[in-house]
N, C-alpha and C. Protein backbone atom coordinates (compact mmCIF):
# COMPACT_ATOMS: atom_id res chain seq x y z
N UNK A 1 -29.33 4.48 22.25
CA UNK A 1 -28.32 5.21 23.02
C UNK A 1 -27.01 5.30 22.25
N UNK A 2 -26.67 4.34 22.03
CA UNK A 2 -25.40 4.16 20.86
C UNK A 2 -25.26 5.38 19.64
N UNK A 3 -26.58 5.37 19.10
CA UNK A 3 -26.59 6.16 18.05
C UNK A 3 -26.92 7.94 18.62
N UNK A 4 -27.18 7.58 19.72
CA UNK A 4 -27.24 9.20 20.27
C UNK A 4 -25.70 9.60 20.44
N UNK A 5 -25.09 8.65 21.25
CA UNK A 5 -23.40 8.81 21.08
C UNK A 5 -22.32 9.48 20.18
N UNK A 6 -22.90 8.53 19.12
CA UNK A 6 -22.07 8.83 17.70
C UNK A 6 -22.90 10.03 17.60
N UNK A 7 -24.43 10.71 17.68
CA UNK A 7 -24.65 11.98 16.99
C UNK A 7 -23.78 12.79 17.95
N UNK A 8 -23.96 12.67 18.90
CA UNK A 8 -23.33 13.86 20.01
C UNK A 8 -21.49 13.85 20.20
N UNK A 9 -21.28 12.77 19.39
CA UNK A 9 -19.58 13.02 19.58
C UNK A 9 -18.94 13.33 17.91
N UNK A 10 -19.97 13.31 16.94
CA UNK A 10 -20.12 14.29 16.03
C UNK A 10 -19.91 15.37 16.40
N UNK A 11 -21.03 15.53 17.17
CA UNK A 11 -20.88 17.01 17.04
C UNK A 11 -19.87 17.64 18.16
N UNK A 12 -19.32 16.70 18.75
CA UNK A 12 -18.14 17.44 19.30
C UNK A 12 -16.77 17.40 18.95
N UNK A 13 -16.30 16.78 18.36
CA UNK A 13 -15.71 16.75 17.03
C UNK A 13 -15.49 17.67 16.19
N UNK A 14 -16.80 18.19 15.63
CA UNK A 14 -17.21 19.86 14.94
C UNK A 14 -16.60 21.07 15.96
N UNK A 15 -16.58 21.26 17.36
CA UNK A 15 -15.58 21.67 17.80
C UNK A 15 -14.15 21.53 17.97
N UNK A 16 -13.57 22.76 18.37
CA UNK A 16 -11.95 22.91 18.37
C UNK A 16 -11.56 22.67 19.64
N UNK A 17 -10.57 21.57 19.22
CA UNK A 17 -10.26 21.14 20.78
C UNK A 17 -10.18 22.17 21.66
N UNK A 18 -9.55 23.35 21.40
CA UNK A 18 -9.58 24.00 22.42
C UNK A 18 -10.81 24.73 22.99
N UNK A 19 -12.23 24.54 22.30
CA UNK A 19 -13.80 24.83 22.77
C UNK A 19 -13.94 23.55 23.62
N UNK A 20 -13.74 22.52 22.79
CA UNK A 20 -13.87 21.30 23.75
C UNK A 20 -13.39 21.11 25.28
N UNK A 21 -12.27 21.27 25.44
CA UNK A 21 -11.49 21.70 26.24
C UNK A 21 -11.98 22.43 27.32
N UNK A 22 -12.60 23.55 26.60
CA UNK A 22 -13.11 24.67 27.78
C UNK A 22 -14.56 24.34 28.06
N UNK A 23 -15.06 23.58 27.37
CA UNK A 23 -16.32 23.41 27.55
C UNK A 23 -16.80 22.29 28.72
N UNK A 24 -15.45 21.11 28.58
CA UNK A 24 -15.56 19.97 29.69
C UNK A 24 -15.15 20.54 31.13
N UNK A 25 -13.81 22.07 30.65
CA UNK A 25 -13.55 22.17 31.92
C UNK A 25 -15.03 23.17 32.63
N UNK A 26 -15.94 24.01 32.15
CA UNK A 26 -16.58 24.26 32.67
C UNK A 26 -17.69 23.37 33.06
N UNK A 27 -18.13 21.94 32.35
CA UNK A 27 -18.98 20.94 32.61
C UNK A 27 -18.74 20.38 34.13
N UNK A 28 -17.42 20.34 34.35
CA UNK A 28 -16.78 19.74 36.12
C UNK A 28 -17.06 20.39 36.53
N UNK A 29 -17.25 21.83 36.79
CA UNK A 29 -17.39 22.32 37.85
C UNK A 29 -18.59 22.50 38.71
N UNK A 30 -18.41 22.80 40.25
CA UNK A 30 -19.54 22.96 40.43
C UNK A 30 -20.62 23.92 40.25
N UNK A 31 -22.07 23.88 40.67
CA UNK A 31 -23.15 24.48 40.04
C UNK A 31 -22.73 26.28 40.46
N UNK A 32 -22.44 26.64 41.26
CA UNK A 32 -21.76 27.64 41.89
C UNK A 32 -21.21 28.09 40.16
N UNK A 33 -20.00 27.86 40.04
CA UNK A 33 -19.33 27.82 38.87
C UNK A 33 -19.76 27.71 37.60
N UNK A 34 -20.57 27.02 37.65
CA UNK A 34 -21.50 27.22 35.82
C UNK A 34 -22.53 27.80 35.78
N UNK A 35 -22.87 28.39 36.82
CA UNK A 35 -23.62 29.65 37.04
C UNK A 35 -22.65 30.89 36.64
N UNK A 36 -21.78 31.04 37.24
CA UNK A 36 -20.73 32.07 37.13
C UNK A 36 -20.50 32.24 35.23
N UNK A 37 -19.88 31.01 34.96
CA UNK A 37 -19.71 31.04 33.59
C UNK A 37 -20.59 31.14 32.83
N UNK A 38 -21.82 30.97 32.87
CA UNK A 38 -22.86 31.25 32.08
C UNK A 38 -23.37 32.53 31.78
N UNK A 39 -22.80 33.29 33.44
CA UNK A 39 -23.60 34.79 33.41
C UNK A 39 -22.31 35.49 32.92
N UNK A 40 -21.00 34.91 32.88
CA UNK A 40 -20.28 35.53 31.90
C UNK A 40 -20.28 35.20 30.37
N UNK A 41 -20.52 34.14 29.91
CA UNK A 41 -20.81 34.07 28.66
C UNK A 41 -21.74 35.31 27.71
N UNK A 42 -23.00 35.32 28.98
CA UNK A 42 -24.00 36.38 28.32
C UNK A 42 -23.71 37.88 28.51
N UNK A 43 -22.44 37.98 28.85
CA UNK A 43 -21.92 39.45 28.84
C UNK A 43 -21.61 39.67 27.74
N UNK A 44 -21.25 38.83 26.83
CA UNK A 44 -20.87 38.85 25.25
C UNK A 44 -22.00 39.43 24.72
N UNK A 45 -23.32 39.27 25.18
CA UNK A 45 -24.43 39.64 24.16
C UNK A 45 -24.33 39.57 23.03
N UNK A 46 -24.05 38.31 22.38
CA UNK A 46 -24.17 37.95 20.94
C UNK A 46 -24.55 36.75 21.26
N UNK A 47 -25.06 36.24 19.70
CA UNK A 47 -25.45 34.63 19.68
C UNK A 47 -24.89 33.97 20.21
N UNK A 48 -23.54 33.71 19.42
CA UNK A 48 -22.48 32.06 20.39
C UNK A 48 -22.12 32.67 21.65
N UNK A 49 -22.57 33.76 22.17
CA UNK A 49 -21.99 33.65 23.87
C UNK A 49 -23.49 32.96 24.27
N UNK A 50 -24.71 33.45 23.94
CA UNK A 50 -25.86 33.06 24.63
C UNK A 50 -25.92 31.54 24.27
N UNK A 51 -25.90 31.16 23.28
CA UNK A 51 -25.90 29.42 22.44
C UNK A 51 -25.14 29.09 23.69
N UNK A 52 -23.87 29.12 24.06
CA UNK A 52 -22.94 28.67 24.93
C UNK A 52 -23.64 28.43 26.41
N UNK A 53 -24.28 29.83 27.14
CA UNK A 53 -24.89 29.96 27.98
C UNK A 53 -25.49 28.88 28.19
N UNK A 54 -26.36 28.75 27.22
CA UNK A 54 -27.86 27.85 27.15
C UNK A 54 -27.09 26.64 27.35
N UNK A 55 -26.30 26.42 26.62
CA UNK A 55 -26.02 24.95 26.50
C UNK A 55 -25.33 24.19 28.06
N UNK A 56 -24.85 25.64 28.76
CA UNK A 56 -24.26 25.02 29.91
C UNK A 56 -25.21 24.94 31.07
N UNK A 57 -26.08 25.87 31.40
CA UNK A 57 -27.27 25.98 31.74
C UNK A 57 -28.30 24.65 31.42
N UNK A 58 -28.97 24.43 30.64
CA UNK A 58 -29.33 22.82 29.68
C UNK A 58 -28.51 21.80 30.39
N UNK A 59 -26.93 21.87 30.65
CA UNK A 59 -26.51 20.69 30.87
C UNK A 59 -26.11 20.52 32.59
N UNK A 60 -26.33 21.74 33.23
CA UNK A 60 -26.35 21.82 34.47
C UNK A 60 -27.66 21.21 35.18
N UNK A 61 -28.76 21.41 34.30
CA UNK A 61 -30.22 20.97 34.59
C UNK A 61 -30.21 19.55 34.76
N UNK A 62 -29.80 18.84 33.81
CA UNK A 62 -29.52 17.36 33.43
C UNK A 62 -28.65 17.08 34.05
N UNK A 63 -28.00 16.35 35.15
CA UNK A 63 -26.99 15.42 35.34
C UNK A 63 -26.37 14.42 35.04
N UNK A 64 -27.47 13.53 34.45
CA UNK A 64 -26.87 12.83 33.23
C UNK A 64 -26.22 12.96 31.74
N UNK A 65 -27.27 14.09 31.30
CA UNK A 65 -26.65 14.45 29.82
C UNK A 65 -25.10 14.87 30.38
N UNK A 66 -25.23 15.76 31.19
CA UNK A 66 -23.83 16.51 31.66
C UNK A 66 -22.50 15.63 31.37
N UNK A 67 -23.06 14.68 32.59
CA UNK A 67 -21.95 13.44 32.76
C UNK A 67 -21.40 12.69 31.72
N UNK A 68 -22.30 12.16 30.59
CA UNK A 68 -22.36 11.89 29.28
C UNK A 68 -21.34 12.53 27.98
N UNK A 69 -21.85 13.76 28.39
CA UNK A 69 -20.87 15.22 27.67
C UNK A 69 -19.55 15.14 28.17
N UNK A 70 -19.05 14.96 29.38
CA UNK A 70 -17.72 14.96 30.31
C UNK A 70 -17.15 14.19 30.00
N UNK A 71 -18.12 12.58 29.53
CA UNK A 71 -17.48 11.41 29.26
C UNK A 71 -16.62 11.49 28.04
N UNK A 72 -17.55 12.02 26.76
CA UNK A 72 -17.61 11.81 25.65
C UNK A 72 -15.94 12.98 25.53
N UNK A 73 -16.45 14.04 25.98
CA UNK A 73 -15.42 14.94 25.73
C UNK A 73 -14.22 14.22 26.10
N UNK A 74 -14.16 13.44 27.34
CA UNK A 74 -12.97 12.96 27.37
C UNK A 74 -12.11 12.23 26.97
N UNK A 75 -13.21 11.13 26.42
CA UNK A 75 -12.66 10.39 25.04
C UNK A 75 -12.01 10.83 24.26
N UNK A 76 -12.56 12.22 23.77
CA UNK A 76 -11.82 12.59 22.60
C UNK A 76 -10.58 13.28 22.82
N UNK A 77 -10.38 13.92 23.86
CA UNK A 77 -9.15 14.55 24.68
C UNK A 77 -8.21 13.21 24.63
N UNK A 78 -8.62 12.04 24.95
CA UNK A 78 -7.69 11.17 25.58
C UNK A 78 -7.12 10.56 24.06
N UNK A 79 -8.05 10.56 22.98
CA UNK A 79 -7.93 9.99 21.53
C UNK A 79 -6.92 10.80 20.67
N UNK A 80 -6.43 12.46 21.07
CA UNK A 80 -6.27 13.13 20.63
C UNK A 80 -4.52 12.76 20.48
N UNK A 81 -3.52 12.64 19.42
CA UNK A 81 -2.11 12.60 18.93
C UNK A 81 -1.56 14.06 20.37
């Protein structure tokens, strides 16, 4: 679990706080709401809107990964100068 941590806060990290940012604030919300944002993401019809989609979709499925993601993101928000 530890080492899933460090991979997954790698890779959030590799994002810009301000993706990060938008990404935890759409992770809180409710399912109502990341439904909404998802079916706007895929109005982009390009890759990183659908990648995005998926990923919020994926983490709406999971309640744990979700929660995990919320955590992690917040760490790094809270770590941030």
């Amino acid at each position: 679990m530890a080492d899933e941590n460090s991979q997954l806060r790698g890779l959030l990290l590799g994002l810009t706080p301000s993706a990060r940012e938008h990404l935890r604030n759409a992770l809180i919300r409710d399912q109502a709401d990341r439904d909404a944002i998802a079916s706007q993401l895929l109005r982009y019809r390009d890759e990183r809107g659908s990648a995005w989609a998926n990923l919020v979709d994926l983490l709406s499925l999971d309640p744990e990964l979700r929660r995990q993601y919320v955590r992690l993101l917040g760490e790094l928000e809270a770590s941030e100068p």
